[in-house]
C-alpha atoms as a PDB file:
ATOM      1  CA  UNK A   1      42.533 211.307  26.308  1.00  0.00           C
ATOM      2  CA  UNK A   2      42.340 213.052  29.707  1.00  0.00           C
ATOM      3  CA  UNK A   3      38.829 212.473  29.504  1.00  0.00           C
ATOM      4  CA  UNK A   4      39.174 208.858  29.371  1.00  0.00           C
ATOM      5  CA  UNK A   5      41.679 208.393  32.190  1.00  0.00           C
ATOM      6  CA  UNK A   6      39.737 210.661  34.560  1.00  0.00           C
ATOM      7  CA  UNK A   7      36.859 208.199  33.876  1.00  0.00           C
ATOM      8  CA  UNK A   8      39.130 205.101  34.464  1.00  0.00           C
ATOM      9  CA  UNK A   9      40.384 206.794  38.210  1.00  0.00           C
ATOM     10  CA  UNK A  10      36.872 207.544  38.767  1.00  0.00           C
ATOM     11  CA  UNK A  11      35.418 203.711  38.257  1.00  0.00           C
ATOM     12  CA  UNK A  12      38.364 202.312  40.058  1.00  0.00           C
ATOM     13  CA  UNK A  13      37.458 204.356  43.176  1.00  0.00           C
ATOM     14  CA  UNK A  14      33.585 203.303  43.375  1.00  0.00           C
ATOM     15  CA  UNK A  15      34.742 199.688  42.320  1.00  0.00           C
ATOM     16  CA  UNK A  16      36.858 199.959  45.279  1.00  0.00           C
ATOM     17  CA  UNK A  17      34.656 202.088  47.831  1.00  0.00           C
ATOM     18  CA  UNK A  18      31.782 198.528  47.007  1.00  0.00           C
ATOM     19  CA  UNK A  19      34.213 195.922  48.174  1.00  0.00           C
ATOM     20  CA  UNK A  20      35.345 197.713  51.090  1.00  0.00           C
ATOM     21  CA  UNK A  21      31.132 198.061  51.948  1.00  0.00           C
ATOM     22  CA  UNK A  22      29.646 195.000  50.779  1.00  0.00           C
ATOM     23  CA  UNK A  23      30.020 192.926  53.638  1.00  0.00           C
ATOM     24  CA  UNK A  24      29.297 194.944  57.200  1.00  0.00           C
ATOM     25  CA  UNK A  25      30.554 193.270  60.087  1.00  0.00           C
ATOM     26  CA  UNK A  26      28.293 191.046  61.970  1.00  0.00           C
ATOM     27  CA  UNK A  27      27.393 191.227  65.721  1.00  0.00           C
ATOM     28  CA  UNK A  28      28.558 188.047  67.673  1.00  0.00           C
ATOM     29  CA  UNK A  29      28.080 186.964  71.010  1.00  0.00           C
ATOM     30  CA  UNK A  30      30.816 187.517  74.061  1.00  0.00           C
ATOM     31  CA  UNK A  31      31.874 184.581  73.378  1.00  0.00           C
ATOM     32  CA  UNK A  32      34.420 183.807  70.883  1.00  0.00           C
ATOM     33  CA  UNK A  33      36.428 181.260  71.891  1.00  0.00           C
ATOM     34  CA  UNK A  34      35.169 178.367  74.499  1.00  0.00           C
ATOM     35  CA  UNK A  35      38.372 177.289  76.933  1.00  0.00           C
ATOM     36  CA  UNK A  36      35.958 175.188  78.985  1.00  0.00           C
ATOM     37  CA  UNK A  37      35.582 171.711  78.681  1.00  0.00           C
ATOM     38  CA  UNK A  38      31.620 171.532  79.299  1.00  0.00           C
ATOM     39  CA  UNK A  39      31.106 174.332  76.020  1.00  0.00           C
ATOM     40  CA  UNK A  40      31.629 173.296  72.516  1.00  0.00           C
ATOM     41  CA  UNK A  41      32.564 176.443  70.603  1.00  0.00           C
ATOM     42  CA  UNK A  42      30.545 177.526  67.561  1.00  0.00           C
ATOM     43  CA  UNK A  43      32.568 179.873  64.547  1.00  0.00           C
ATOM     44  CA  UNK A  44      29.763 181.838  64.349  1.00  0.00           C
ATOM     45  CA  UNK A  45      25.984 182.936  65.569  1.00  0.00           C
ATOM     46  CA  UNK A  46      23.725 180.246  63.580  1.00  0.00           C
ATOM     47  CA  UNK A  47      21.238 181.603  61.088  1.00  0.00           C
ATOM     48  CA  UNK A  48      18.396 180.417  62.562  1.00  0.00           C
ATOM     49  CA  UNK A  49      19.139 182.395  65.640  1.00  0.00           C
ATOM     50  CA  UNK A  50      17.068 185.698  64.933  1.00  0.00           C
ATOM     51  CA  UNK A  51      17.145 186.487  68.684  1.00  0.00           C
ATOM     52  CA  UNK A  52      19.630 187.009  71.358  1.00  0.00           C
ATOM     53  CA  UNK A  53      22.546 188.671  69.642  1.00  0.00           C
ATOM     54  CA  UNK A  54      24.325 190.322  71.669  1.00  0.00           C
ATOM     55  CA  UNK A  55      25.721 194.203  70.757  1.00  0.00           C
ATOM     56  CA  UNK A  56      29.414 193.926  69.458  1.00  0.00           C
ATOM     57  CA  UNK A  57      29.895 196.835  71.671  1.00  0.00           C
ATOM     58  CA  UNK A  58      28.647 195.151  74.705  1.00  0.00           C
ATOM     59  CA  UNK A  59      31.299 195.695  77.459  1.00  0.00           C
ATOM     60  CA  UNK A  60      31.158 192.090  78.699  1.00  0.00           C
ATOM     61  CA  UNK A  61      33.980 190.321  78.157  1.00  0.00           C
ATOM     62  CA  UNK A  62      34.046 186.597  76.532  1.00  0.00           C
ATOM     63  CA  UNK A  63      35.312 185.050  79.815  1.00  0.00           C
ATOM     64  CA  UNK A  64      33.050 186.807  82.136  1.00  0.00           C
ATOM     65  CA  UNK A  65      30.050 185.676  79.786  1.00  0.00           C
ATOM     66  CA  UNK A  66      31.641 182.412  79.930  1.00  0.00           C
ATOM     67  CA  UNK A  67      31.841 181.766  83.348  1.00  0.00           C
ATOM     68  CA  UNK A  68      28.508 182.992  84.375  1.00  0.00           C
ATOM     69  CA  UNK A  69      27.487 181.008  82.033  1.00  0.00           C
ATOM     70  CA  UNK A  70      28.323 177.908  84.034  1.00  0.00           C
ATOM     71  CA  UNK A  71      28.278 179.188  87.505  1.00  0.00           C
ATOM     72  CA  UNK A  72      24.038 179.681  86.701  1.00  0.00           C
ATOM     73  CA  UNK A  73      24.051 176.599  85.456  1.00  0.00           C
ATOM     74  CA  UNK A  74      25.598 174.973  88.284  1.00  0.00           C
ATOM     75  CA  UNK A  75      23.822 177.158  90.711  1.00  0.00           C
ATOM     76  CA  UNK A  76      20.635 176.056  89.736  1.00  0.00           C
ATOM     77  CA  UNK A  77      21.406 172.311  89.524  1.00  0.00           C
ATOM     78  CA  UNK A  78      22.590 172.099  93.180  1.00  0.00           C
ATOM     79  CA  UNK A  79      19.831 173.701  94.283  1.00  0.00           C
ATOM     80  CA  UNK A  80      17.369 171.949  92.787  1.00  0.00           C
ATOM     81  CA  UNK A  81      18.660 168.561  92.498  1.00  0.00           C
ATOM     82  CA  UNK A  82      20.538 168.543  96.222  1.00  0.00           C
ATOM     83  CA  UNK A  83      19.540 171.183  98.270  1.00  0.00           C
ATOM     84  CA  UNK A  84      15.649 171.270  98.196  1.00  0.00           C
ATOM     85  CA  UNK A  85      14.869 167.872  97.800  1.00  0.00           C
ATOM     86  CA  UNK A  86      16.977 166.980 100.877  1.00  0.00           C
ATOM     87  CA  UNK A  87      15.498 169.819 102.757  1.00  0.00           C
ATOM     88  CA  UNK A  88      11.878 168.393 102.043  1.00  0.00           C
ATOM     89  CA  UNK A  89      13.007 164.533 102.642  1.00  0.00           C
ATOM     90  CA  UNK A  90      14.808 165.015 106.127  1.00  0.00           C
ATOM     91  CA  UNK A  91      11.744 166.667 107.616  1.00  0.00           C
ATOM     92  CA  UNK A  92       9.945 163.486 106.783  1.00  0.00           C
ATOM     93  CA  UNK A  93      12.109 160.807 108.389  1.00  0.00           C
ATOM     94  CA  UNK A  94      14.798 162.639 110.638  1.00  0.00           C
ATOM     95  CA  UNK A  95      12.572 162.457 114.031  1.00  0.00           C
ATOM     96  CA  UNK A  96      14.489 165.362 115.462  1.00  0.00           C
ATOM     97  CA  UNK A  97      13.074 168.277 118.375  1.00  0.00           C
ATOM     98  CA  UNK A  98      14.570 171.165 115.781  1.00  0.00           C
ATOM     99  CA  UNK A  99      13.998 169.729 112.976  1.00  0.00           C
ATOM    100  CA  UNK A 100      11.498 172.993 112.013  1.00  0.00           C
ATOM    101  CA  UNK A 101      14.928 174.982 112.420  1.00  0.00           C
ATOM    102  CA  UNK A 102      16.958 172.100 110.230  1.00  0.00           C
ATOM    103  CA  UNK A 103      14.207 172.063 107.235  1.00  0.00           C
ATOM    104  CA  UNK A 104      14.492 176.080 107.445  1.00  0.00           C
ATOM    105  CA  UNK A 105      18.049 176.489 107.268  1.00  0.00           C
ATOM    106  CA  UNK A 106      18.645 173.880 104.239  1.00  0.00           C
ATOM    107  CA  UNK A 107      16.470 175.416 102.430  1.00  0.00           C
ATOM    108  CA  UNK A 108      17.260 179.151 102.823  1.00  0.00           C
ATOM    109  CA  UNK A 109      20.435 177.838 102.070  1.00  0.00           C
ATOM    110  CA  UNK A 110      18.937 176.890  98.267  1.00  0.00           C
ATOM    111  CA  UNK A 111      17.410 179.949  98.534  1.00  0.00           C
ATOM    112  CA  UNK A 112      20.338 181.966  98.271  1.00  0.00           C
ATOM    113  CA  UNK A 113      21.633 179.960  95.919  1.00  0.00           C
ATOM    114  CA  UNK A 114      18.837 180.028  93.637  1.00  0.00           C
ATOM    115  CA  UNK A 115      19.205 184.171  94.003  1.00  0.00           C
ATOM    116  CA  UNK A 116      22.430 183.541  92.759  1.00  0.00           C
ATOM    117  CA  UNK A 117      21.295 181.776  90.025  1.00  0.00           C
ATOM    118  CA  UNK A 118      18.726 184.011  89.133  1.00  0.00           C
ATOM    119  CA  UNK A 119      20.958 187.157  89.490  1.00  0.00           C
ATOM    120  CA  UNK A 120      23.139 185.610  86.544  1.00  0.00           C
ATOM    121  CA  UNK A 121      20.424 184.560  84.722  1.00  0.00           C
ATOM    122  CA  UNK A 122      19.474 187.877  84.703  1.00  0.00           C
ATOM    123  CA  UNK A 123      22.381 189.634  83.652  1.00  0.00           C
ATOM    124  CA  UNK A 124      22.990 187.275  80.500  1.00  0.00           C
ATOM    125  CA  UNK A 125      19.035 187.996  79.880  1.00  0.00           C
ATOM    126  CA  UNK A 126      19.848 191.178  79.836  1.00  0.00           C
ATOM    127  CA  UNK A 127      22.567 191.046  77.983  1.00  0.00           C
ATOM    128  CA  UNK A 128      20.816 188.722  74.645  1.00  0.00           C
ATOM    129  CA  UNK A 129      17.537 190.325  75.334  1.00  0.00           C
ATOM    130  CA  UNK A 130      16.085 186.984  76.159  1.00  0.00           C
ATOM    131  CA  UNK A 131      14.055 187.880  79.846  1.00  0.00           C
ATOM    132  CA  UNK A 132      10.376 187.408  77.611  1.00  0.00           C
ATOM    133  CA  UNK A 133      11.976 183.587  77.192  1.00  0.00           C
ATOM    134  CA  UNK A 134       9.870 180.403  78.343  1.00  0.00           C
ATOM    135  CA  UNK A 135      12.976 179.666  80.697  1.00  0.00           C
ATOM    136  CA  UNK A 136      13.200 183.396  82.571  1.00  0.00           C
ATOM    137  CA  UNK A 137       9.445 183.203  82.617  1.00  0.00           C
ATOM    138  CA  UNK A 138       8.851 179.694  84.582  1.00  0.00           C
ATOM    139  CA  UNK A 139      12.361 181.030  86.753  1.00  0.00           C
ATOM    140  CA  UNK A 140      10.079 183.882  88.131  1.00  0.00           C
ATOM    141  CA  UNK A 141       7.281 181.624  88.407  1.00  0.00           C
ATOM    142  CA  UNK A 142       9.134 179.350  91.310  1.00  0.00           C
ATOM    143  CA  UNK A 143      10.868 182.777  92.641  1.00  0.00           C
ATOM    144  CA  UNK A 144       7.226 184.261  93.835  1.00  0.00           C
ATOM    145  CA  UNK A 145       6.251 180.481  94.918  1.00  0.00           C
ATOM    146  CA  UNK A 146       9.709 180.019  97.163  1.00  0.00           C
ATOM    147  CA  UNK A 147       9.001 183.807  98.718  1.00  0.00           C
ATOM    148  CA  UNK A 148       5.500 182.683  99.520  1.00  0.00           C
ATOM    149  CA  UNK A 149       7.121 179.427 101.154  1.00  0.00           C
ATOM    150  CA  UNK A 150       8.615 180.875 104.268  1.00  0.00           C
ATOM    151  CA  UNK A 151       5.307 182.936 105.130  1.00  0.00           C
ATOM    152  CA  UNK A 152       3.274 179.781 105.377  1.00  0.00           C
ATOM    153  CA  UNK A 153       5.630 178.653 108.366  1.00  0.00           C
ATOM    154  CA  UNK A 154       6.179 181.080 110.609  1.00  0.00           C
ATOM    155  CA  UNK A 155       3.757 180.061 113.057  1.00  0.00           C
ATOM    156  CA  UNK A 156       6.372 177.331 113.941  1.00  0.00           C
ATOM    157  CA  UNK A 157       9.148 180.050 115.026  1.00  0.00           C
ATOM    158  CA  UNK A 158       6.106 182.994 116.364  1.00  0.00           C
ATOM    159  CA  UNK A 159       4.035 181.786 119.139  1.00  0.00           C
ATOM    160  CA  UNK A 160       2.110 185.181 118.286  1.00  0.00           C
ATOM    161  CA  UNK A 161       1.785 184.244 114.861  1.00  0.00           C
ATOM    162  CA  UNK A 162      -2.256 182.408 114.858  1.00  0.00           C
ATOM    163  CA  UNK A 163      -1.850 178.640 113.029  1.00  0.00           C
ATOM    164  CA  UNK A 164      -3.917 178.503 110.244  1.00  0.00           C
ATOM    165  CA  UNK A 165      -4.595 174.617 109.136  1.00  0.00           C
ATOM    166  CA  UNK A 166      -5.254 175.400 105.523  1.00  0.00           C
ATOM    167  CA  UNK A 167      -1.807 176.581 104.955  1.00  0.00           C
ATOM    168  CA  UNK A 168       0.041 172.804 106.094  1.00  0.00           C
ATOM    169  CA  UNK A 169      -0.905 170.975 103.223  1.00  0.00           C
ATOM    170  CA  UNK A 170      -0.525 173.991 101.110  1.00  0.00           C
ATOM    171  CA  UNK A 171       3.282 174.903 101.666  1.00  0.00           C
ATOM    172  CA  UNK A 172       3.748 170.993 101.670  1.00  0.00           C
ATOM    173  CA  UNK A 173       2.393 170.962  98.266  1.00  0.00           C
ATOM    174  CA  UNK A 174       3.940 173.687  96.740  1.00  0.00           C
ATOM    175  CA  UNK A 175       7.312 173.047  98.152  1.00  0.00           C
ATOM    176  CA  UNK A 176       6.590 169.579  95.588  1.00  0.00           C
ATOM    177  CA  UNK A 177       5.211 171.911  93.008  1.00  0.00           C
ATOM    178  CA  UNK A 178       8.117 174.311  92.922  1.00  0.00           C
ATOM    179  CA  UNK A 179      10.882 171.666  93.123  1.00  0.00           C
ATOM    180  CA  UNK A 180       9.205 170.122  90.156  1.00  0.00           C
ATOM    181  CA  UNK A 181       9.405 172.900  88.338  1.00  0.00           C
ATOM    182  CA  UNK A 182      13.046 174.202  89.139  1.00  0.00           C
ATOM    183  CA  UNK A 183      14.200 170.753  87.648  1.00  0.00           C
ATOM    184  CA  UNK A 184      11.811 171.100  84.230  1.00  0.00           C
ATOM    185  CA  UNK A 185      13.296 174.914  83.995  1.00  0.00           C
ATOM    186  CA  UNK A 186      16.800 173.179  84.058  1.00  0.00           C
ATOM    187  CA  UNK A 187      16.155 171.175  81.019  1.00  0.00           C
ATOM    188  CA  UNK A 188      14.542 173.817  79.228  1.00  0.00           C
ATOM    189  CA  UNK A 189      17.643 176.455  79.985  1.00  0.00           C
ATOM    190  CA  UNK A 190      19.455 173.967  78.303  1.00  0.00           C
ATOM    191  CA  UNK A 191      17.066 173.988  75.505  1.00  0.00           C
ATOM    192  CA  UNK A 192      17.289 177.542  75.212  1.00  0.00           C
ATOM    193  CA  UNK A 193      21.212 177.972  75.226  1.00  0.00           C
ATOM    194  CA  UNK A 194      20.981 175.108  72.119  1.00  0.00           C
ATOM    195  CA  UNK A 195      19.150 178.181  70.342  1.00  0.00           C
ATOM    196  CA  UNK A 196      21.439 180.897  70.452  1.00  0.00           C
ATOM    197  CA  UNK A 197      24.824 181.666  69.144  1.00  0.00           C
ATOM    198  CA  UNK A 198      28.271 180.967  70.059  1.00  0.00           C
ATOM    199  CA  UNK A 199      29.540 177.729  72.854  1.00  0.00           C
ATOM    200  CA  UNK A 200      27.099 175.570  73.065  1.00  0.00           C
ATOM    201  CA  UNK A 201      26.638 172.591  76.328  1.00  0.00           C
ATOM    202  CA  UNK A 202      27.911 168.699  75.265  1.00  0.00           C
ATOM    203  CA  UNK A 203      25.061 166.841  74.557  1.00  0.00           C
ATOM    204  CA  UNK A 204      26.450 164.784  78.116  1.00  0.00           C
ATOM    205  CA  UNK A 205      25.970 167.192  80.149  1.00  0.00           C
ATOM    206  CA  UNK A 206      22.509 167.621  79.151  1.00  0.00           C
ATOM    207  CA  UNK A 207      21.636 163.979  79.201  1.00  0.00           C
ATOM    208  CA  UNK A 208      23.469 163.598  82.750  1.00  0.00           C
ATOM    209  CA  UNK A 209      20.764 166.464  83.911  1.00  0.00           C
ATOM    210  CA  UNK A 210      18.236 164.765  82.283  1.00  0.00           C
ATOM    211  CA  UNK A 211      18.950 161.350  84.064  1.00  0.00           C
ATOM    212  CA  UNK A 212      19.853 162.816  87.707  1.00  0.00           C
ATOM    213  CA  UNK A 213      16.684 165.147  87.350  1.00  0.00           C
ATOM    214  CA  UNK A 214      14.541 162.047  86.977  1.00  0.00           C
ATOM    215  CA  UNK A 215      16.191 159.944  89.491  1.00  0.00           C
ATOM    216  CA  UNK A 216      16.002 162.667  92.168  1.00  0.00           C
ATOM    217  CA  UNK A 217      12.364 163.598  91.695  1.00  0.00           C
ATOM    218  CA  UNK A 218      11.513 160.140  91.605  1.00  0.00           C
ATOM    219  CA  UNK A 219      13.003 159.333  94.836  1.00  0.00           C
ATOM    220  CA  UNK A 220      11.852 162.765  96.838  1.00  0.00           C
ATOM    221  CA  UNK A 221       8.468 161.436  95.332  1.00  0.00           C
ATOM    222  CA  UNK A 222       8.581 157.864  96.970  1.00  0.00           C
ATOM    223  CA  UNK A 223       9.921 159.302 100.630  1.00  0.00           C
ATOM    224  CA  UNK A 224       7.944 162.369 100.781  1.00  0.00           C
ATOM    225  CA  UNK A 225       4.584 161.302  99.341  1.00  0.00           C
ATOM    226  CA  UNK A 226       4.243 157.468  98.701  1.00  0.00           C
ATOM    227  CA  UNK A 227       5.844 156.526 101.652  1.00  0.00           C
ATOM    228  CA  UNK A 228       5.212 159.154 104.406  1.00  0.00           C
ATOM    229  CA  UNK A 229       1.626 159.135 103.180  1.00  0.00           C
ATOM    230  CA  UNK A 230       1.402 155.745 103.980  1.00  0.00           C
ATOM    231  CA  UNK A 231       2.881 155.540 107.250  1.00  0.00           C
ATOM    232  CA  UNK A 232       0.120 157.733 108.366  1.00  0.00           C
ATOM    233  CA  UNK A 233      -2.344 155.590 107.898  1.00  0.00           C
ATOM    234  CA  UNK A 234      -3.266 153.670 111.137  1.00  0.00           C
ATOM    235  CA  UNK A 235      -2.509 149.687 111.232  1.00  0.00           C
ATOM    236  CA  UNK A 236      -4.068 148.126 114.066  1.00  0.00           C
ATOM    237  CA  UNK A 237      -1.792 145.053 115.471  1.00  0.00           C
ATOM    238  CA  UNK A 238      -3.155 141.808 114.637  1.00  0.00           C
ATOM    239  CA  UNK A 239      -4.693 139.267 117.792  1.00  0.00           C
ATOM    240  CA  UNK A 240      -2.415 137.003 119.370  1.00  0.00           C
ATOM    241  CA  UNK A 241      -3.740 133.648 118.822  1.00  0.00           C
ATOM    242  CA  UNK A 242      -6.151 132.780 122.123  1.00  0.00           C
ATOM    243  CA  UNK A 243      -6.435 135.909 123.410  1.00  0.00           C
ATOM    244  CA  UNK A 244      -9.513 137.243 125.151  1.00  0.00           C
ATOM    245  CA  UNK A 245     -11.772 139.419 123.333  1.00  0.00           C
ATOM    246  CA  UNK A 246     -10.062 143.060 125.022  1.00  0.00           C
ATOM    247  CA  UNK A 247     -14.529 143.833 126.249  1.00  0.00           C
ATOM    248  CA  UNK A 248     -13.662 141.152 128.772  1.00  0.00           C
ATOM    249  CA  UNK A 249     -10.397 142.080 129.280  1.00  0.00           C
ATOM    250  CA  UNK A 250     -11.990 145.648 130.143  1.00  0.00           C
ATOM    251  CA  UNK A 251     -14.261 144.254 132.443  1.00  0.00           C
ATOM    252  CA  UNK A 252     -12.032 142.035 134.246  1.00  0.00           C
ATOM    253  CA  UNK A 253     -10.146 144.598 134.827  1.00  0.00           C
ATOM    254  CA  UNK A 254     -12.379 146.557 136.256  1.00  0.00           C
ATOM    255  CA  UNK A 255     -14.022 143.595 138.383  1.00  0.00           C
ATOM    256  CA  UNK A 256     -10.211 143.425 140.288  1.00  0.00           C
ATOM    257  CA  UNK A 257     -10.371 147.293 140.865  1.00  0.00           C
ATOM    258  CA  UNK A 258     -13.363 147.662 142.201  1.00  0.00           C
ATOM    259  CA  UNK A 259     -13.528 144.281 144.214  1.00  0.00           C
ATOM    260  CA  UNK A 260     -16.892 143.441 144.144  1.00  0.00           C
ATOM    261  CA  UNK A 261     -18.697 142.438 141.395  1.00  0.00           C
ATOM    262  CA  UNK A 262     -22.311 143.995 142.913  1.00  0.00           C
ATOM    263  CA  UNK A 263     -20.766 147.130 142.872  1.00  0.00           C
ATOM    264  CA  UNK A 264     -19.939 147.365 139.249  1.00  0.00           C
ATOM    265  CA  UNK A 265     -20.765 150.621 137.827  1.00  0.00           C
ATOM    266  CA  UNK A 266     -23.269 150.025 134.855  1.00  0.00           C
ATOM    267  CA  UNK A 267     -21.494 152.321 132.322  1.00  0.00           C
ATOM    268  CA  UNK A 268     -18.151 152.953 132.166  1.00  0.00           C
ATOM    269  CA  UNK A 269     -15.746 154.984 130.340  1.00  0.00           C
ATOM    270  CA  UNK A 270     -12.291 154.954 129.416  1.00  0.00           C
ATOM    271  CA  UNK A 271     -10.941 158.045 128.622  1.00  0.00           C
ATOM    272  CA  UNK A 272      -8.327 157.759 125.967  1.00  0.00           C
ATOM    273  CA  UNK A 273      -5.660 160.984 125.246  1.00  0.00           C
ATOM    274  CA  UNK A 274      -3.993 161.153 122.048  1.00  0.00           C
ATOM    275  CA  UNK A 275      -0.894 162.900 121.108  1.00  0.00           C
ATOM    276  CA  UNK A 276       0.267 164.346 117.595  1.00  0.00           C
ATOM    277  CA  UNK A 277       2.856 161.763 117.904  1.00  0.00           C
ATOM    278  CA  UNK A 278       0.887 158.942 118.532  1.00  0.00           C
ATOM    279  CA  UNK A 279      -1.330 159.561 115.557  1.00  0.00           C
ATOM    280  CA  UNK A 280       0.941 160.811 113.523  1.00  0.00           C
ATOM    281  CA  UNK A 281       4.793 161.470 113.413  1.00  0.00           C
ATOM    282  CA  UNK A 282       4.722 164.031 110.035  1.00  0.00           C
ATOM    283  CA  UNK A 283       5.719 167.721 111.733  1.00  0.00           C
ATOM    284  CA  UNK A 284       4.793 169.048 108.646  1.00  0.00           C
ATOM    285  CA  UNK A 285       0.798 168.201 108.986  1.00  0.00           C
ATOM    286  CA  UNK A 286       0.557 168.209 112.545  1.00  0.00           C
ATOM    287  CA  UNK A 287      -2.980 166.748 112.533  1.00  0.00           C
ATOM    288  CA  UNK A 288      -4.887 164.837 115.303  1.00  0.00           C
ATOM    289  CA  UNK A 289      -7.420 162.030 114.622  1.00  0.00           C
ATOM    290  CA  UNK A 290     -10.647 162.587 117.238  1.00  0.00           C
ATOM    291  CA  UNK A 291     -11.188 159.808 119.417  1.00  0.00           C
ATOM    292  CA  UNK A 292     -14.494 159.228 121.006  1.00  0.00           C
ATOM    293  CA  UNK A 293     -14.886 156.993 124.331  1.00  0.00           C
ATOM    294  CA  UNK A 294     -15.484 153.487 124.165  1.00  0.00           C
ATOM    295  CA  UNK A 295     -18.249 151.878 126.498  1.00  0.00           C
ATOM    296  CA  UNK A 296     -17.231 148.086 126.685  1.00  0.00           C
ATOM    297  CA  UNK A 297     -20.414 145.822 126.553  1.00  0.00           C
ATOM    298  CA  UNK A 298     -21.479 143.457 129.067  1.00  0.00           C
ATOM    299  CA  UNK A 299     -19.811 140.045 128.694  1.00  0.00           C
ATOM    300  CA  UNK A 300     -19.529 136.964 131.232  1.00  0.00           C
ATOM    301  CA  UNK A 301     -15.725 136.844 132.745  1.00  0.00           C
ATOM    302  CA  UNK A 302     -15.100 133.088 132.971  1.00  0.00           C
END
């Protein structure tokens, strides 16, 4: 009989000592509970999230997580959707003496905020193990190209510094390059948050980024390079109707200064100075066009 009820005690305890380990707890991310309006909260990491789970023991707290969250976000949308493109478009049509020094200061102003950006992005990385991502990887992509950036210009602040004409066109170009691609890696941070567990962004938000992404790279792309392009090339003013051919013109000219026709010189040559202004009002390219002498032929004056 004692037999049987020190069996009985004995199944009762491992019957017990299963329930209490059949279910371990399960790591979820800092964030539990979403109090902002722009996060839609999630019970629960999803299953098809086998990356980026954060440590239950992670000392970051839910808000904290939360609010870097959105500050990177936010960061990295004025920057690239504000900041830089109006940097690159007010060189372009804001005919200003300092406008070198007013291009330079808007955009190291983006410049720290994009540090900021990236310093959060960073620390969440860290934290769900998610810095090998396509969206950390294209981030350090435009980081090295907006370092390089500044070193391309500072002839224009260094009289020391020797101009080199291959680099104009090439920080023009990737300033474009690297502006295009800070507005992609928005979209695909986005894409990447969708992925992991806990809050997750409205679907408005990302279709408002979407839209305002398109419209401003659009635009930067019809100021900066459809229509500045353009204006540089040269448009000679049409004839008014009856005018003199400008050879005679030339030569009549000529005929009054001298005084007497006999005396004419035989060739003669008008020498013509052009300023980077005149040919072309960019600050960015800074190129002259060469302009040989014209010899104006022989022609009757009637």
């Amino acid at each position: 009989m004692r037999a049987l009820l020190l069996l009985s005690a004995l199944q009762g305890t491992l019957v017990l000592a299963q329930t209490q380990y059949a279910s371990p707890a399960t790591p979820t991310v800092p964030i539990v509970g979403a109090s902002s309006p722009w996060l839609t909260t999630t019970a629960r990491p999803s299953p098809s999230a086998t990356f980026g789970t954060i440590n239950a023991h992670s000392s970051s707290s839910p808000t904290s997580f939360e609010d870097a969250k959105i500050a990177h976000a936010a960061l990295g949308a004025i920057a690239f959707l504000f900041i830089f493109p109006l940097g690159g478009i007010i060189i372009k049509v804001y005919p200003h003496r300092h406008i070198a020094w007013i291009h330079a200061a808007i955009q190291a102003f983006g410049f720290a905020m994009y540090i900021a950006c990236l310093g959060l992005g960073l620390w969440m990385g860290s934290q769900l193990h998610t810095l090998h991502r396509y969206h950390a990887v294209v981030g350090y992509i435009v980081l090295a190209m907006l370092v390089v950036q500044p070193l391309l210009k500072l002839h224009w602040f260094h009289a020391s510094i020797p101009r080199v004409a291959a680099f104009m066109p090439l920080h023009v170009w990737l300033g474009r390059i690297s502006l295009m691609l800070g507005i992609v890696d928005g979209g695909l941070g986005f894409r990447l948050s969708s992925t992991l567990g806990g809050p997750h962004w409205n679907e408005g938000w990302k279709i408002a980024y979407g839209i305002v992404g398109g419209v401003v790279w659009c635009v930067y792309a019809a100021v900066c390079i459809v229509w500045v392009e353009l204006k540089k090339v040269p448009r000679a003013a049409p004839p008014s109707p009856g005018a003199p051919p400008e050879e005679v013109v030339a030569l009549a000219q000529q005929d009054q200064d001298v005084g007497d026709k006999s005396e004419r010189p035989k060739t003669a040559e008008t020498v013509v100075t052009v300023t980077a202004s005149a040919v072309d009002s960019d600050v960015e390219s800074a190129r002259t066009l060469p302009v040989t002498p014209r010899r104006p032929s022989r022609a009757v004056v009637v």
